[in-house]
Protein backbone atom coordinates (compact mmCIF):
# COMPACT_ATOMS: atom_id res chain seq x y z
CA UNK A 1 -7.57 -11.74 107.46
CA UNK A 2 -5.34 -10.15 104.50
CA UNK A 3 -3.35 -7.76 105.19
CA UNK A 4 -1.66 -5.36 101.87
CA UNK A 5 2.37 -5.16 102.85
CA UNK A 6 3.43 -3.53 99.79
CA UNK A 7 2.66 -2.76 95.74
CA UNK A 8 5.77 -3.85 93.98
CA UNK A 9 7.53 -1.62 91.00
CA UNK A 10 6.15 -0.32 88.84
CA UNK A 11 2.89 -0.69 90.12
CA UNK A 12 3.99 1.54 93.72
CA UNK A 13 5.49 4.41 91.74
CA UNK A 14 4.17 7.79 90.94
CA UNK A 15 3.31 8.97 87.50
CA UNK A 16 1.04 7.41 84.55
CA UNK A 17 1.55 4.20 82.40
CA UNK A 18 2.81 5.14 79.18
CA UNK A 19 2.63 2.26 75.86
CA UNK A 20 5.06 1.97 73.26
CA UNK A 21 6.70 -0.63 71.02
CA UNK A 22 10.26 -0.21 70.48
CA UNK A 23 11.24 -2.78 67.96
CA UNK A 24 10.54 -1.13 64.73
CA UNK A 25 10.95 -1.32 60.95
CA UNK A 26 10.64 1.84 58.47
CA UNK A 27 12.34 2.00 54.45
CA UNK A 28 15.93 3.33 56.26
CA UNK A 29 16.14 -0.50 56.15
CA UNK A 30 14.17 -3.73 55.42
CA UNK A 31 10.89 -1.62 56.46
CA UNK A 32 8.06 -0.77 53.50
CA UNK A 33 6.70 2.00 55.45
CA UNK A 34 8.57 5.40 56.07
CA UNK A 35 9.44 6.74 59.22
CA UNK A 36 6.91 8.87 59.24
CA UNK A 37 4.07 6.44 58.38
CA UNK A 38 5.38 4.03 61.71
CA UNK A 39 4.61 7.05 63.81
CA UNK A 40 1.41 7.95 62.07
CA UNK A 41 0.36 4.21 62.24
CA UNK A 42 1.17 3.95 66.10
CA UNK A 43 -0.22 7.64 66.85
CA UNK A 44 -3.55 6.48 65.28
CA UNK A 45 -3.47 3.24 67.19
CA UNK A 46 -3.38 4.75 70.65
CA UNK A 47 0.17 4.60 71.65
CA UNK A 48 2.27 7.11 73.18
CA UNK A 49 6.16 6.19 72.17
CA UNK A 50 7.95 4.40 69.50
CA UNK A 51 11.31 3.43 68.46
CA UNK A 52 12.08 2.95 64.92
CA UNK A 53 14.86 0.86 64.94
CA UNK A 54 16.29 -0.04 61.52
CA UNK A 55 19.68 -2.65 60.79
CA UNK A 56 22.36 -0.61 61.62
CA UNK A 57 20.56 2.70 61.27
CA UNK A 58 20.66 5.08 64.42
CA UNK A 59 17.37 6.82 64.27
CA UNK A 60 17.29 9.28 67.07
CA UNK A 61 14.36 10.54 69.02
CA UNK A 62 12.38 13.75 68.54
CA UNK A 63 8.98 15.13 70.10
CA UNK A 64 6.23 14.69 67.79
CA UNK A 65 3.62 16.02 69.73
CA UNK A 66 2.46 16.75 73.65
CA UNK A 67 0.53 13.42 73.32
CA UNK A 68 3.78 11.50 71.13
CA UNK A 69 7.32 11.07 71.44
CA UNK A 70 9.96 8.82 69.46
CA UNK A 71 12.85 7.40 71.21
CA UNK A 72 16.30 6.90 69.79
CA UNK A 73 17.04 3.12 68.67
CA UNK A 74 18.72 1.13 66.40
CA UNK A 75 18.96 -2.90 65.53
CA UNK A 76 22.55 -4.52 65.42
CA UNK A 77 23.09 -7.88 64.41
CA UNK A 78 26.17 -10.29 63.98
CA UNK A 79 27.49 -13.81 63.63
CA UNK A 80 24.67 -15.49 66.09
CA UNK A 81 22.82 -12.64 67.39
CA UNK A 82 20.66 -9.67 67.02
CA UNK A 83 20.32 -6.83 69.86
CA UNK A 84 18.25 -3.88 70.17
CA UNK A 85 19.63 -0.34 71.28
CA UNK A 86 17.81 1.97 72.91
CA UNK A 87 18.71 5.88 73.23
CA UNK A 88 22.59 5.42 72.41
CA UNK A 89 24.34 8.14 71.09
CA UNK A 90 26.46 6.74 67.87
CA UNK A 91 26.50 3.55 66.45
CA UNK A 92 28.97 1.20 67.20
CA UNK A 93 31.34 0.36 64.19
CA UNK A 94 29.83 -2.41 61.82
CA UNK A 95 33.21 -3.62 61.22
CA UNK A 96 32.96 -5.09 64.72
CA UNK A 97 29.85 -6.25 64.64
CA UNK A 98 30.61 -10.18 64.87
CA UNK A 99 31.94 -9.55 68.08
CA UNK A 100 28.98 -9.35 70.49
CA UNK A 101 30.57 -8.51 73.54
CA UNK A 102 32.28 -6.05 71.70
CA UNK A 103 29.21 -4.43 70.54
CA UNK A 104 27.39 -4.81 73.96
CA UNK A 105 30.14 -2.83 75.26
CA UNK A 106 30.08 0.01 72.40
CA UNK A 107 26.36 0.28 72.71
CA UNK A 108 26.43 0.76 77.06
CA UNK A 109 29.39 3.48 76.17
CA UNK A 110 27.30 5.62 74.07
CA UNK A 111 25.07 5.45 77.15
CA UNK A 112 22.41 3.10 75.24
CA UNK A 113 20.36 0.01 76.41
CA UNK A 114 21.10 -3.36 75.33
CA UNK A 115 18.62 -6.26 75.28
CA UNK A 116 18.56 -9.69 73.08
CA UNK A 117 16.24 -9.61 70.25
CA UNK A 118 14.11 -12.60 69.21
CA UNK A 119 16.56 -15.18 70.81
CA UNK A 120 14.24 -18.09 70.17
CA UNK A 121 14.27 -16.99 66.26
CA UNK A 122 17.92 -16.17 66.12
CA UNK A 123 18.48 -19.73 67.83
CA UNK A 124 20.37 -18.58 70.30
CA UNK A 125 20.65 -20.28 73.48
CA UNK A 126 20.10 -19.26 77.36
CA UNK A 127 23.81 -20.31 77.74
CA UNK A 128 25.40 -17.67 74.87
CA UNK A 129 22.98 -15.20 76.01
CA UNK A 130 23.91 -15.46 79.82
CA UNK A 131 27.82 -15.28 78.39
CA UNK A 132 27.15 -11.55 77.36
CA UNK A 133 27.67 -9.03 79.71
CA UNK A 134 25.96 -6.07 80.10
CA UNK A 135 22.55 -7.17 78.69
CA UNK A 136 19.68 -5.66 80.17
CA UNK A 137 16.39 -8.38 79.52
CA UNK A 138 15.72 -10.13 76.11
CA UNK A 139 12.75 -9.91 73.72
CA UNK A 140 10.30 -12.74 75.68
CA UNK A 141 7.51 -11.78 72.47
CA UNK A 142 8.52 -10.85 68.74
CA UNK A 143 5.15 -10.19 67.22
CA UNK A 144 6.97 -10.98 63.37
CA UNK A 145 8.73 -13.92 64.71
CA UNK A 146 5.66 -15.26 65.80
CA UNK A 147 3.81 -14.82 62.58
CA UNK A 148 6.43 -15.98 60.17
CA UNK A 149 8.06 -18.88 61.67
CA UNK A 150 6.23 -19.54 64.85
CA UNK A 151 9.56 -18.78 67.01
CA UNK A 152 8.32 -15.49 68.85
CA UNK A 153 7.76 -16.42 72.20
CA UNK A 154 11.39 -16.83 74.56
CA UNK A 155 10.34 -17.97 77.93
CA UNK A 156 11.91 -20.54 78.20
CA UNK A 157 15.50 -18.73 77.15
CA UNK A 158 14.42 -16.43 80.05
CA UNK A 159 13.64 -18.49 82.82
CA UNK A 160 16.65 -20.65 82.53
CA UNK A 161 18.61 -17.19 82.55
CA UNK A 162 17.24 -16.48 85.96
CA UNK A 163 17.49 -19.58 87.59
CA UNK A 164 21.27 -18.63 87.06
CA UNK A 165 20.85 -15.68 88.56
CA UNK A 166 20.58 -13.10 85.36
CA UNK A 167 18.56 -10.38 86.34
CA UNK A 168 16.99 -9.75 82.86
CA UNK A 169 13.93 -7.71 81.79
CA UNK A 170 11.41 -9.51 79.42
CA UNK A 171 10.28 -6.79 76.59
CA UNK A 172 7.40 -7.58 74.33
CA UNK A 173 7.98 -6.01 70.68
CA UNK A 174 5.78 -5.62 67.37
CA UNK A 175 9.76 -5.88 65.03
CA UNK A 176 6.99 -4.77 61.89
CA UNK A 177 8.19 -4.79 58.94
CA UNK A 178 4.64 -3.85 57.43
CA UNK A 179 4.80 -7.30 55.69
CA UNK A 180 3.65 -9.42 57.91
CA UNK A 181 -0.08 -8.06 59.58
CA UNK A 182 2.72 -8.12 63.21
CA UNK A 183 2.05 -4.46 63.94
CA UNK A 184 0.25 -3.81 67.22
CA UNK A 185 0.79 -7.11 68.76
CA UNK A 186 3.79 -6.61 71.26
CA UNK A 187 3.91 -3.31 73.45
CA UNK A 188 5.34 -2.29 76.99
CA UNK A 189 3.36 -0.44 79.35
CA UNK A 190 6.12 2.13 81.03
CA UNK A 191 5.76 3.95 84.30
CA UNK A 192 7.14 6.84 84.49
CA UNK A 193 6.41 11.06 86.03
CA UNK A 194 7.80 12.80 82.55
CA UNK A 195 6.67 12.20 79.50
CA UNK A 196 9.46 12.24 77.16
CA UNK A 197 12.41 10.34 75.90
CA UNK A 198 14.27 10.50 78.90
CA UNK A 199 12.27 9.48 81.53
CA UNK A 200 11.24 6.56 79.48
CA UNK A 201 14.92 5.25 78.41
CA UNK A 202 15.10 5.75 82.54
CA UNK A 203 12.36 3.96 83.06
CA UNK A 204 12.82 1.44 80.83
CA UNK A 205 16.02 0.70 82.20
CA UNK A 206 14.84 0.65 85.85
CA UNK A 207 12.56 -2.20 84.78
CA UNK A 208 9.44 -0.15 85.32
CA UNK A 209 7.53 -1.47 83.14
CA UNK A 210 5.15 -4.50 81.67
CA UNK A 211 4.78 -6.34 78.42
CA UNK A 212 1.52 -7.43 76.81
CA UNK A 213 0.09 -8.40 73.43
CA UNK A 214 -3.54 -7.57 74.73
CA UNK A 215 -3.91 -8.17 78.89
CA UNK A 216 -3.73 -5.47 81.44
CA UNK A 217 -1.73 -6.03 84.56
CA UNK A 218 -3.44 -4.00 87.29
CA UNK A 219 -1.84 -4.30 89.97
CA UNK A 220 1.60 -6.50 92.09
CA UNK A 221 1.45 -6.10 95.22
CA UNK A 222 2.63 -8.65 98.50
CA UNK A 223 0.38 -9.77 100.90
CA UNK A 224 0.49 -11.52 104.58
CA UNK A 225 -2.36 -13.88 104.75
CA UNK A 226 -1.84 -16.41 108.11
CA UNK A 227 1.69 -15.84 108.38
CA UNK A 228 2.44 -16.76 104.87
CA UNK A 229 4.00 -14.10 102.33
CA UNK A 230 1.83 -13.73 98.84
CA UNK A 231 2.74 -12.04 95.54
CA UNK A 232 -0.83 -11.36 94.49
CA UNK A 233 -1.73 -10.11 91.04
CA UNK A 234 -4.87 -8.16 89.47
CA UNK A 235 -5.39 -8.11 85.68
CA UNK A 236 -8.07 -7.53 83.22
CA UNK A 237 -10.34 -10.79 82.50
CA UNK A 238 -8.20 -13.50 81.66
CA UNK A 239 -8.32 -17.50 81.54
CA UNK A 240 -5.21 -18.13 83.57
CA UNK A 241 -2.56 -16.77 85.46
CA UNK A 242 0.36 -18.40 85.79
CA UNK A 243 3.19 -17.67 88.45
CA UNK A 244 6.80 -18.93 87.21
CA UNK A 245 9.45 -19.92 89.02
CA UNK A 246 13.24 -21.63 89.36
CA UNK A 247 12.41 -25.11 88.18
CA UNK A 248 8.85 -26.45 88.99
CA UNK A 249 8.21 -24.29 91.75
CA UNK A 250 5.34 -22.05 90.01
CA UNK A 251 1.76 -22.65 89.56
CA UNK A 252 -0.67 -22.43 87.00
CA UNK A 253 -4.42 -20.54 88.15
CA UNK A 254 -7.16 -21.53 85.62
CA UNK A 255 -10.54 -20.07 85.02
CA UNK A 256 -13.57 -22.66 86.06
CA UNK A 257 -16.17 -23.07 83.22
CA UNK A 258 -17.33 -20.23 81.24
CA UNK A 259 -15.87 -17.71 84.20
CA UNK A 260 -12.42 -15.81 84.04
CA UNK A 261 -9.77 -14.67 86.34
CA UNK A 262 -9.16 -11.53 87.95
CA UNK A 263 -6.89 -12.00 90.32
CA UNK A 264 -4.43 -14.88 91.68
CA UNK A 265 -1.84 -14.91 94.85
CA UNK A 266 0.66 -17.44 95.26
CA UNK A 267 2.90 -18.55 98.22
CA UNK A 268 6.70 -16.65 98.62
CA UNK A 269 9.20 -19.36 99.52
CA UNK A 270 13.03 -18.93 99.27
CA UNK A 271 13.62 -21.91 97.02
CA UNK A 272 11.66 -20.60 94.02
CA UNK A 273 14.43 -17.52 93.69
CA UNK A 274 12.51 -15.90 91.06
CA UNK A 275 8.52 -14.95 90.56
CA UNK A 276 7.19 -13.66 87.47
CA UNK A 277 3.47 -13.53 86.38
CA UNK A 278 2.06 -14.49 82.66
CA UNK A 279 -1.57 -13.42 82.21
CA UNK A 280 -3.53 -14.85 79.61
CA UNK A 281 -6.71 -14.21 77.79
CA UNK A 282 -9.30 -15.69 75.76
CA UNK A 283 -7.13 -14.76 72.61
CA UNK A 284 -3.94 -16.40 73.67
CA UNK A 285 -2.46 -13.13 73.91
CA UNK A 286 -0.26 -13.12 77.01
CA UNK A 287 0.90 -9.80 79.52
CA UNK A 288 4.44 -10.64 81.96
CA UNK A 289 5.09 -8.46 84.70
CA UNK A 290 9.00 -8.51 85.53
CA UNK A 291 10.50 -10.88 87.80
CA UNK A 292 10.87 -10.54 91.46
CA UNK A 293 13.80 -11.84 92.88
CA UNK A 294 12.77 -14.07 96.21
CA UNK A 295 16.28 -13.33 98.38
CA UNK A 296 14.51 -9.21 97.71
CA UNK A 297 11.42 -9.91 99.27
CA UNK A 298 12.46 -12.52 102.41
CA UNK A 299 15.20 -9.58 103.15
């Protein structure tokens, strides 16, 4: 007999899911479309947030609508590195810019967000990433990336940051530059009461949220099944589900035959530290919850 323990953030909070892409190019930079193309392109396409972005441009947010907001961001980049900023207040001097901690730090003092864009692309490693304090998750899908060199997907940068204990976010991002067909690719799914700017930086921050390129993730939730703890998972048809952990201590669910997958649970033990979930589909296009930290969950 199963017995439900507990839904896991963000799936246990109150409010609505909210989608958005917040790695975004428009003409303030290397962009061909305008700012206010981006937000009629994503408006038309079903989403309800965006953050434009642009290299060294601080483009802040505004309501558009009661059904679409845009959120304040800006892309900085330096010797080795590229990071995203999300609702900060002023830019931090360019001058600096080669110095990442330095940045890092400007960006959390203007009360902004920092994450590691496109890692895998920059060619960055786990190691210079896990040096930067302050860093709040990394890019684990750049839709461009992926297109024009093949170098989108950063799993493997973020696993071997937890396994040392980083408690990163993974973000999935479109970074269109409306050359490259990437648009609509990479989104977050937020969780959140409000809908506007705030409560989605919040959110954000908080790690309520998911990131897909297609799959829906339904539902994270524990179980107890025989004395044994479960992180079970619910998501739209897909052809496997894979749970990741420290080392080789995840597992791979795959479809049989022509059928798909629904749902998968997986055994809680202490020595896999870390549980995150990768849904794919038919399409190869991939959803990742958040990781859940073992030590959180055995407490």
């Amino acid at each position: 007999m199963t017995n439900t323990i507990a839904r896991l953030s963000p799936f246990s909070l109150s409010g609505r899911w909210f989608k958005g892409n917040v790695h975004t190019h428009t003409t303030q930079s290397d962009g061909r479309f305008s700012p206010q193309q981006a937000i009629d392109w994503y408006r038309q396409q079903g989403y309800d947030f965006l953050a434009i972005t642009d290299h060294w441009v601080l483009t802040p947010g505004k309501v558009i609508d009661d059904d679409f907001v845009t959120i304040t961001g800006t892309e900085v980049d330096g010797a080795g590195y590229h990071i995203l900023a999300l609702g900060l207040e002023t830019l931090p001097d360019q001058e600096g810019g080669d110095a990442v901690q330095w940045v890092t730090d400007s960006i959390r003092t203007a009360g902004g967000l920092a994450f590691m864009a496109h890692p895998y692309w920059t060619g960055q490693t786990s190691a210079e990433i896990a040096a930067v304090e302050g860093i709040l998750g990394i890019e684990v899908f750049n839709s461009v990336c992926e297109k024009t060199t093949g170098l989108g997907h950063s799993r493997v940068h973020w696993d071997e940051l937890l396994a040392q204990g980083a408690h990163l976010t993974g973000l999935a991002v479109d970074d269109t530059h409306w050359k490259h067909d990437a648009a609509g690719k990479g989104f977050l799914m937020v969780r959140c009461d409000q809908f506007d700017e705030e409560s989605i930086l919040k959110a954000i921050g908080e790690g309520h949220f998911y990131a897909s390129m297609g799959p829906i993730i339904e539902d994270l939730r524990l179980l107890e099944r025989e004395e044994e703890l479960l992180l079970h998972v619910d998501c739209s048809p897909c052809q496997s589900v894979t749970f990741y952990a420290f080392r080789s201590k995840g597992h791979r669910f795959e479809a049989e035959g022509d059928g798909v997958l629904e749902s998968a649970s997986y055994p809680v033990r202490e020595e896999q530290l870390y549980l995150r979930v990768e849904c794919l589909d038919a399409a190869g296009n991939v959803a990742w919850t958040n990781p859940i930290f073992v030590r959180d969950l055995l407490e």
